[in-house]
Protein backbone atom coordinates (compact mmCIF):
# COMPACT_ATOMS: atom_id res chain seq x y z
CA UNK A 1 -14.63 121.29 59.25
CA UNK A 2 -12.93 119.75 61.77
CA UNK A 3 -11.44 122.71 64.83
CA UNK A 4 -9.56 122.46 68.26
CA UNK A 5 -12.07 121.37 70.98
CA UNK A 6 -13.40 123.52 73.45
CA UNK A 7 -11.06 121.72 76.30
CA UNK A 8 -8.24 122.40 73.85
CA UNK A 9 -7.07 118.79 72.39
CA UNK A 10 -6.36 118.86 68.61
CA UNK A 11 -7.28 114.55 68.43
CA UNK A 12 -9.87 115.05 65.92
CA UNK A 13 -7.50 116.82 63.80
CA UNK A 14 -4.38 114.46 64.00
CA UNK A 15 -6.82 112.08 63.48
CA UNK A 16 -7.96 113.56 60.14
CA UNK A 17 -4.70 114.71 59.19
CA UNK A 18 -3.36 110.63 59.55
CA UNK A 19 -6.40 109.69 57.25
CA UNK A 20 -5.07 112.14 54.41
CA UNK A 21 -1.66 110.95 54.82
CA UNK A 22 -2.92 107.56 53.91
CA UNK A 23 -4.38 108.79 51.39
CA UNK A 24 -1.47 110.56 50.24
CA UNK A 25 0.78 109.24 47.57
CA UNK A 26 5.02 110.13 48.82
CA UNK A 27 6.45 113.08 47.44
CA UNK A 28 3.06 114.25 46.80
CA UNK A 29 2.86 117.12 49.10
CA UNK A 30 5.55 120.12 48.50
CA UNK A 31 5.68 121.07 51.91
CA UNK A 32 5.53 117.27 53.60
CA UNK A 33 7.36 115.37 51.20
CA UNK A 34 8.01 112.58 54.20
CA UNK A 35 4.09 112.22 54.63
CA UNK A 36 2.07 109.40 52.86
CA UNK A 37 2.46 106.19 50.86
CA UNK A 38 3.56 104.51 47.38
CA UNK A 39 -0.39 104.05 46.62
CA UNK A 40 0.76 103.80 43.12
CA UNK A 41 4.03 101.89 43.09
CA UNK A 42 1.95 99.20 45.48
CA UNK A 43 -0.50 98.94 42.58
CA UNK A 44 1.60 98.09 39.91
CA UNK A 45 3.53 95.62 42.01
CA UNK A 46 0.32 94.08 44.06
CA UNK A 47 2.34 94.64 47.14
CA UNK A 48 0.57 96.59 49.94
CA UNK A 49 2.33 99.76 51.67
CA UNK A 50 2.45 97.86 54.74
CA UNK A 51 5.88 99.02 55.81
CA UNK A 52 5.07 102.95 54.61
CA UNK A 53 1.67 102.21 56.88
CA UNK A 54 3.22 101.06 59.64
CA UNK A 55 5.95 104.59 59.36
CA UNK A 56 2.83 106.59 59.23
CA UNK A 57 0.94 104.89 62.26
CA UNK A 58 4.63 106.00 64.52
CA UNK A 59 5.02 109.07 63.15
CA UNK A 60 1.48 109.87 64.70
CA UNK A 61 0.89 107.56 67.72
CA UNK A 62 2.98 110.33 69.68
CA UNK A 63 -0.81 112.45 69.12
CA UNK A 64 -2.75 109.42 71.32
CA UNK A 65 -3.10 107.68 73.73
CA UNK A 66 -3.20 104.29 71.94
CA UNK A 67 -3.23 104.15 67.97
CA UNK A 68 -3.15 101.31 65.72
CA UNK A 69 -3.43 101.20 62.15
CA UNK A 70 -3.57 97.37 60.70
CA UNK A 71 -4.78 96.12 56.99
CA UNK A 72 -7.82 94.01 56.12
CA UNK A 73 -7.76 91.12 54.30
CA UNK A 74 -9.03 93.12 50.97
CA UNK A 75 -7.71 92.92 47.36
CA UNK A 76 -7.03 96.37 47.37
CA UNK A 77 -5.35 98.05 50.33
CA UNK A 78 -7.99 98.94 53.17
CA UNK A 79 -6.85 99.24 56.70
CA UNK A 80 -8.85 99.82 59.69
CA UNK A 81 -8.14 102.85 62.33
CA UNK A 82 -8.70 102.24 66.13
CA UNK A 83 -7.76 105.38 68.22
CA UNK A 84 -8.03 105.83 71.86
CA UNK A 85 -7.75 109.81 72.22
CA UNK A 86 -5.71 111.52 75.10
CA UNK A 87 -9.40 112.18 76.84
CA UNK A 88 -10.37 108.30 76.72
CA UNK A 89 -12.80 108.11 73.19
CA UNK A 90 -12.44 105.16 71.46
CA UNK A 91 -12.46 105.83 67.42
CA UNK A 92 -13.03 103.21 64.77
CA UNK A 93 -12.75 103.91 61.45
CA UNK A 94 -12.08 102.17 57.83
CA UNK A 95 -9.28 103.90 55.64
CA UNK A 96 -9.52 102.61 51.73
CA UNK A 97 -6.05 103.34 50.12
């Protein structure tokens, strides 16, 4: 369960919240229809999301201090997650799409 910190910054959870928009399809969500990625159009046309990715990464980056999301060189779309919260922590992290 991820919660507001004690000193009151929500990073952990806009950081969580941008990992399930990558791993959300577009359309998926009722409610957030202009959240997440064509995970499944990008299969059947071996062409990663890169553009829908790089949407996602500014539609959050308002939430750090420094975000960038960029893709490994994978067969199947992976990108990597480096986050500099608005307190200083650095976060690394590895997002399979």
């Amino acid at each position: 369960m991820v919660e507001t910190a004690q000193d009151g910054s929500n990073d952990l959870i806009w950081l969580v919240t941008l990992i399930q928009c990558l791993k959300l399809n577009l359309n998926e969500s009722p409610f957030y229809a202009g959240y997440g990625i064509p995970a499944k159009q990008s299969v059947i046309q071996q062409v990663a999301p890169d553009f829908n990715v790089a949407l996602t990464q500014q539609q959050f980056s308002q939430y750090f201090a420094a975000l960038s999301v960029t893709k490994r060189n994978l067969p199947t779309p992976t990108y990597d997650i480096r986050v500099t919260t608005n307190q200083g922590v650095s976060i690394t992290t590895t997002v399979p799409v």
